[in-house]
Protein backbone atom coordinates (compact mmCIF):
# COMPACT_ATOMS: atom_id res chain seq x y z
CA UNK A 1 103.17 106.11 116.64
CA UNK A 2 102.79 103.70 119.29
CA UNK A 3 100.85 102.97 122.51
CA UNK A 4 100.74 99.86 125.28
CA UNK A 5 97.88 98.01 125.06
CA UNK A 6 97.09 94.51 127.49
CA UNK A 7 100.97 94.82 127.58
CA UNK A 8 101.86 94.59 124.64
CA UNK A 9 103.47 97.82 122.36
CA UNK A 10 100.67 98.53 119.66
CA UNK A 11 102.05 100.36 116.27
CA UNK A 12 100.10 102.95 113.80
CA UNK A 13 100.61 104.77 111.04
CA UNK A 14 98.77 108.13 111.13
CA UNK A 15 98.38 110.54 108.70
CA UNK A 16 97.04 114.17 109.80
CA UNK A 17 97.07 116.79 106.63
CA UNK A 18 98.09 120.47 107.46
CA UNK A 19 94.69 121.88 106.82
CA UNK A 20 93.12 120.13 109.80
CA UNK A 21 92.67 122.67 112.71
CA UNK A 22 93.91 121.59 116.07
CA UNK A 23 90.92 123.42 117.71
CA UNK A 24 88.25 121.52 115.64
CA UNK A 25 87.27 118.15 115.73
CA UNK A 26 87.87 116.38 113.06
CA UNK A 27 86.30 113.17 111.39
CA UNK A 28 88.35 109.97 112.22
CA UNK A 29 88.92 106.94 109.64
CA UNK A 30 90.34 103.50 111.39
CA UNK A 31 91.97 101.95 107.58
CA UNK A 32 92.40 97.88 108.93
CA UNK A 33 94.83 95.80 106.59
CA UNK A 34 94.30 92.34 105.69
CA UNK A 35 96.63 89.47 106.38
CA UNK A 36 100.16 89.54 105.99
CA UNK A 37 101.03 92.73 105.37
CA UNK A 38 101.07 95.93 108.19
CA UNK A 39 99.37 99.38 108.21
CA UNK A 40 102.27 100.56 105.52
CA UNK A 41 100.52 97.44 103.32
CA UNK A 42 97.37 99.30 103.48
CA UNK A 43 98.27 102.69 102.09
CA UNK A 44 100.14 100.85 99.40
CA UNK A 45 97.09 98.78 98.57
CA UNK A 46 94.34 101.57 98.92
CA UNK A 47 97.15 104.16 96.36
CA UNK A 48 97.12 106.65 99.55
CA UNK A 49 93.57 107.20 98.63
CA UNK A 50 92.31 108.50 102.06
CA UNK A 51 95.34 110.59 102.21
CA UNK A 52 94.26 112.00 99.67
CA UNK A 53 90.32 112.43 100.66
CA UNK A 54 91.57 113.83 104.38
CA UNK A 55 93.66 116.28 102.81
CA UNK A 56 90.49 117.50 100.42
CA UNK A 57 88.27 117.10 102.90
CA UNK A 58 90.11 117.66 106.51
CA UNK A 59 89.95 114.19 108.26
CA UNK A 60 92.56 112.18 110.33
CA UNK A 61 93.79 108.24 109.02
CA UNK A 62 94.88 106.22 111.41
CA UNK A 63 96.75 102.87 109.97
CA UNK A 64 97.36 100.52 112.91
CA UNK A 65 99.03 97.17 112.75
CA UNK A 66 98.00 93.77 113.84
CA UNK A 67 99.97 91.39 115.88
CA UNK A 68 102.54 89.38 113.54
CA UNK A 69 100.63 91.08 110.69
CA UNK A 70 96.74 89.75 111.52
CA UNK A 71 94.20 90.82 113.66
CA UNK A 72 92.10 88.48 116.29
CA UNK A 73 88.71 89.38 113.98
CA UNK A 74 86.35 86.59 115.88
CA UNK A 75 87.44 83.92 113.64
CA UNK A 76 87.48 81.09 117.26
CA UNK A 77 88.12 77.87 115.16
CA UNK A 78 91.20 79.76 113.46
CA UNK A 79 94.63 78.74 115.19
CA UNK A 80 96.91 79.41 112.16
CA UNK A 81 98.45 82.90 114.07
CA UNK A 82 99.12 84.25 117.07
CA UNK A 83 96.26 86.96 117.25
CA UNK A 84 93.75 83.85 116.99
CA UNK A 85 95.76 81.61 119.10
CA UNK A 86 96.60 84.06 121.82
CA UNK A 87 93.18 86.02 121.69
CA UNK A 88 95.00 89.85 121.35
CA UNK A 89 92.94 92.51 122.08
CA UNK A 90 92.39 93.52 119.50
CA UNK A 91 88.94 95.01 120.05
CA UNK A 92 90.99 96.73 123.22
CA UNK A 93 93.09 98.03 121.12
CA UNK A 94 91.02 99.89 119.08
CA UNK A 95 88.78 101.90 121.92
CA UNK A 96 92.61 102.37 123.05
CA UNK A 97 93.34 103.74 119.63
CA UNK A 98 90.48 105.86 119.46
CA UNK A 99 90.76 107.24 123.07
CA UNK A 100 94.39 108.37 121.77
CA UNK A 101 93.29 110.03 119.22
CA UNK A 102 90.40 112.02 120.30
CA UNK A 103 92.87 112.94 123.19
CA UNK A 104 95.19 113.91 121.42
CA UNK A 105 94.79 114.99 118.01
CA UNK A 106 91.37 116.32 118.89
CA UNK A 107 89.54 113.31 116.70
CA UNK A 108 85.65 113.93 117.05
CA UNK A 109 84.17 111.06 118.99
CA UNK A 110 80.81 110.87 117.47
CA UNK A 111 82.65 110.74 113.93
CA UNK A 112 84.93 107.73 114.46
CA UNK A 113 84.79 105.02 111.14
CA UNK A 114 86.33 102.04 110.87
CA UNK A 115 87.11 100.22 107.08
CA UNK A 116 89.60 97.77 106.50
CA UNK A 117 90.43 94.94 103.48
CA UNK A 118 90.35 90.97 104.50
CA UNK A 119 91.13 90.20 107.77
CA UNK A 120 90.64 94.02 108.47
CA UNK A 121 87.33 93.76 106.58
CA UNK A 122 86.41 90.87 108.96
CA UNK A 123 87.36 92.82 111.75
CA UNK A 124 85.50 95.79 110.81
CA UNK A 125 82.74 93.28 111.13
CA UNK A 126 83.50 92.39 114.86
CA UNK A 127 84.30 96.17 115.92
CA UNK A 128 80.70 96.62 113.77
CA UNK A 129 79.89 94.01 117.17
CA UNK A 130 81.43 95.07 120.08
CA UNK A 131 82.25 98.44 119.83
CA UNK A 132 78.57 99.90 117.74
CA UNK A 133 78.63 102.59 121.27
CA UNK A 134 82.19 104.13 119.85
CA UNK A 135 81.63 103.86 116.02
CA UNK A 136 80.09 105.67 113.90
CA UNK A 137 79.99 103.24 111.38
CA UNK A 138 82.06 100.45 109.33
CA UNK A 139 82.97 99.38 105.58
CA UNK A 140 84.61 96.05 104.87
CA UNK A 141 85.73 95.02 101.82
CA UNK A 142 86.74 91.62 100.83
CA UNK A 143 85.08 90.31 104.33
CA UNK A 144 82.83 88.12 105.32
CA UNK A 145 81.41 87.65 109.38
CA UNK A 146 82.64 84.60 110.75
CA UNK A 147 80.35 81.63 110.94
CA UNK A 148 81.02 80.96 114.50
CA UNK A 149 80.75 84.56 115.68
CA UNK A 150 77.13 85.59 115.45
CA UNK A 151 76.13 84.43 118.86
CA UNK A 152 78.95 86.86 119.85
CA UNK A 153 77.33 89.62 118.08
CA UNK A 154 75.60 92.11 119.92
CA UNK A 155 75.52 96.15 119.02
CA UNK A 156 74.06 98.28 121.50
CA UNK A 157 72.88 100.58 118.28
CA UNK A 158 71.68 100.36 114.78
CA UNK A 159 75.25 101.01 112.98
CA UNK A 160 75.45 101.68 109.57
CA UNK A 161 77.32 99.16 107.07
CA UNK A 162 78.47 99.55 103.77
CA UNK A 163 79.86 96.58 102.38
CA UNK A 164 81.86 95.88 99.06
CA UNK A 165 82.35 92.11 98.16
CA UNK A 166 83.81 90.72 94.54
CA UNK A 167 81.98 87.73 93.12
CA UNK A 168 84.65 86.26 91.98
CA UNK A 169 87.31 86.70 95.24
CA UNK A 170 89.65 83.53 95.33
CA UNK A 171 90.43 83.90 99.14
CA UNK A 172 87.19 84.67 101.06
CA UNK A 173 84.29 82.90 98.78
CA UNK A 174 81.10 85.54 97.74
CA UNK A 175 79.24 82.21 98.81
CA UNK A 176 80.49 81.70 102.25
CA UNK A 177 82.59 78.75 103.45
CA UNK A 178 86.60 78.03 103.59
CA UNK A 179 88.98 81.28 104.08
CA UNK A 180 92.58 80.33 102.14
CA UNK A 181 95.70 82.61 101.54
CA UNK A 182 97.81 83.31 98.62
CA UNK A 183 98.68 80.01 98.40
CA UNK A 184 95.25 78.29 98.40
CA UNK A 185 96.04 75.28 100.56
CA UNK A 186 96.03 76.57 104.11
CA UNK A 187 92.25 76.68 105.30
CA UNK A 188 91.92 80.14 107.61
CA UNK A 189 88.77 79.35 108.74
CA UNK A 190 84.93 79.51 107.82
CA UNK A 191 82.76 82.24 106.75
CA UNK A 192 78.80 83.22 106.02
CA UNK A 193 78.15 84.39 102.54
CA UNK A 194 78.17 88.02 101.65
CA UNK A 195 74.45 87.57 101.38
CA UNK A 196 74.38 86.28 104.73
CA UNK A 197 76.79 88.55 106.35
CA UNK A 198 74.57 91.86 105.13
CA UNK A 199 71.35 90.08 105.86
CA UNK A 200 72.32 90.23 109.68
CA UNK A 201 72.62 94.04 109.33
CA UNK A 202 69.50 94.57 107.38
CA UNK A 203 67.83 92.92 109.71
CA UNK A 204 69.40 93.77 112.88
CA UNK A 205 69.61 97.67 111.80
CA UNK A 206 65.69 97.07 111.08
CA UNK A 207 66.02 97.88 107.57
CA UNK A 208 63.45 97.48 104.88
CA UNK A 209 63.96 93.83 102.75
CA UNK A 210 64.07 95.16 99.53
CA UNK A 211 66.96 97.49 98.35
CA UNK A 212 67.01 99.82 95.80
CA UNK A 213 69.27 98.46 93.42
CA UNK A 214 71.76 100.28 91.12
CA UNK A 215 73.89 99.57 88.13
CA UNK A 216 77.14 101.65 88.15
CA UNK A 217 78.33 103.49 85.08
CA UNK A 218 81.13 100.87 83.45
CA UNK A 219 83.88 103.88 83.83
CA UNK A 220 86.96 101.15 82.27
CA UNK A 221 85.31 99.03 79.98
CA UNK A 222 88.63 97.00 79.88
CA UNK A 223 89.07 96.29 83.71
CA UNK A 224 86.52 93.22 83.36
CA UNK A 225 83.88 93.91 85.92
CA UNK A 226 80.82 95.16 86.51
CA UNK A 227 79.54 96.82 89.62
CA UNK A 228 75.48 96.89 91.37
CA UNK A 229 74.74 98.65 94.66
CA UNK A 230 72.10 97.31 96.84
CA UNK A 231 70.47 99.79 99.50
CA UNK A 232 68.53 99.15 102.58
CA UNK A 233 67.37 101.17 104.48
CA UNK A 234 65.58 101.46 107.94
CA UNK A 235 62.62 104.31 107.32
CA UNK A 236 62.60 105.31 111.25
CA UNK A 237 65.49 106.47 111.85
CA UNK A 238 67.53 106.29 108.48
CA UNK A 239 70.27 103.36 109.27
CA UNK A 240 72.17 102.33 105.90
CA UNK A 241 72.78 98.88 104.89
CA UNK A 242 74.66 99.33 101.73
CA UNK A 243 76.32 96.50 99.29
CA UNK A 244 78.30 97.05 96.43
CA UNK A 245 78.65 94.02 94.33
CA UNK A 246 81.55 93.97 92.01
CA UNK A 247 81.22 91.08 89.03
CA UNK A 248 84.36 89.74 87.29
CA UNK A 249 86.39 91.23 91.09
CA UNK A 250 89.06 89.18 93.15
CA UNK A 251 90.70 89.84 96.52
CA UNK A 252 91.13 93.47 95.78
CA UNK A 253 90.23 97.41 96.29
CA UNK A 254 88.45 98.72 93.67
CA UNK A 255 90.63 101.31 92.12
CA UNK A 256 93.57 100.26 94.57
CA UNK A 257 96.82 98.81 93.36
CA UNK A 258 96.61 95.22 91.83
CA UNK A 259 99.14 94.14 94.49
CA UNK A 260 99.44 90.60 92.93
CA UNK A 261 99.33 88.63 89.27
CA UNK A 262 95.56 88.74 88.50
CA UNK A 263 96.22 84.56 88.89
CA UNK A 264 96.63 84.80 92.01
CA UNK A 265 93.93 87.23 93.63
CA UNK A 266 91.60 88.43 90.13
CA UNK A 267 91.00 91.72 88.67
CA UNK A 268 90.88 94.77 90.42
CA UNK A 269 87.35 96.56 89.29
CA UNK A 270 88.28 100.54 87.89
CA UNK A 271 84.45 101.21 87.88
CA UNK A 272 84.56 102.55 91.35
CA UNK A 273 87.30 103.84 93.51
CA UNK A 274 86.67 102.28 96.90
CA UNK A 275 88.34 105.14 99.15
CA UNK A 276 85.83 107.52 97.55
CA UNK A 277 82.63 105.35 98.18
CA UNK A 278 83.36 104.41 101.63
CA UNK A 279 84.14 108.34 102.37
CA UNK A 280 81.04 109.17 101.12
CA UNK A 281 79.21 107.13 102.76
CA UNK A 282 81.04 108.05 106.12
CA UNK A 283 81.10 111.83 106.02
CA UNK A 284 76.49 111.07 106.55
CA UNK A 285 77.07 109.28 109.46
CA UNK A 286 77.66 110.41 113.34
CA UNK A 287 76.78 108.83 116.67
């Protein structure tokens, strides 16, 4: 589908399974993908998982695409592409999005998630920002916050997070600093840490300090990694902060397609299937 947005003709992919009744409104998941590659990219990299989860479990997946393949995610020192360089609306675009679909397709507006890989996680991040009053809640994965965007950050709500980060990511350090690409010698700009970038949330979603912490069952022994969960929560009024850490992980979705050599962006983790966390965590959340 399509739709004009700041002038400019914004594409989607959107999947709607037969068992959704027009009538009802229906959960909404916003799937971002990360640089280089479109909203087609994304169901490739993620196996059609949420396909498969909104068919099971009667939910709409929207898969829009950035500008020239990247979205504007609040990156300001970035110059490298045209969403950066020509500030798209990107956050526009979205609400736009969303307004379409609730309008259309009868998407429930109190049930509207966003997730996305890379640049999408990093974007999930600034939607996470500037649009807490529309979503429901957000899950990045690969994706730091931008160093230079926290004085931009200001949710009108506590909004749930869940965030899943591999230590051992080639492309967006677990540490913070320098973004690269495939390539490794292009610099895309600077990130916090993944400790940093959920430490805003826990404390901004006034969530207790210390999470529970859990080991997850090693489900493929041979995939390399090993993944922890970290939970924080806020006691008053139940916000989630969630992590999950994934040792021995590069750039990818856990239990997604290995999309590239294992030299180039590390192992993807088949202790968790990523689709299935992040729904799960979604499905307890509403405005």
């Amino acid at each position: 589908g399509s739709l004009v947005h700041d002038d400019l003709q914004r594409t989607f992919t959107l999947y709607i399974p037969s068992s959704v009744n027009e009538y009802v409104p229906v959960p909404l998941v916003i799937a971002l993908h990360g640089r280089g590659v479109d909203g087609e990219g994304m169901i490739l990299v993620t196996r059609k998982g949420f396909d498969r989860l909104a068919d099971r479990d009667g939910f709409i997946v929207v898969y829009p695409d950035g500008i020239e393949m990247n979205w504007n995610d609040g990156r300001m020192d970035e110059e490298a592409d045209r969403a950066h360089r020509e500030d798209i609306d990107d956050v526009g675009f979205m609400a736009a999005l969303t307004d379409m679909m609730v309008r259309d397709h009868n998407a429930d507006p109190k049930r509207v998630y966003v997730t996305g890989i890379s640049n999408g996680a990093i974007m999930s991040y600034r939607l996470a920002c500037e649009l807490s009053h529309r979503i429901a809640a957000v899950a990045p994965v690969d994706g730091n916050i931008p160093k230079l965007f926290i004085p931009e950050c200001s949710p009108s709500r506590h909004i749930p997070v869940l965030a899943i980060n591999n230590v051992d990511d080639p492309m967006v350090p677990f540490e913070g600093g320098e973004l690269h690409g495939h390539s490794g010698r292009k610099v895309l700009g600077k990130v916090l840490s993944v400790e940093d970038s959920v430490g805003y949330w826990v404390k901004k979603n006034g969530c207790s300090p210390v999470p529970v912490v859990n080991e997850q069952p090693d489900r493929d022994p041979a995939d390399g990694t090993r993944v922890t969960s970290m939970e924080y929560v806020n006691r008053d009024d139940g916000t989630e902060v969630i992590l999950f850490i994934v040792e021995g992980g590069g750039h990818t979705w856990p239990g997604g397609l290995q999309y590239l050599p294992e030299r180039v962006i590390g192992k993807t983790s088949r202790d968790i299937d990523a689709n299935e966390v992040i729904w799960s965590f979604f499905r307890r959340q509403s405005l």
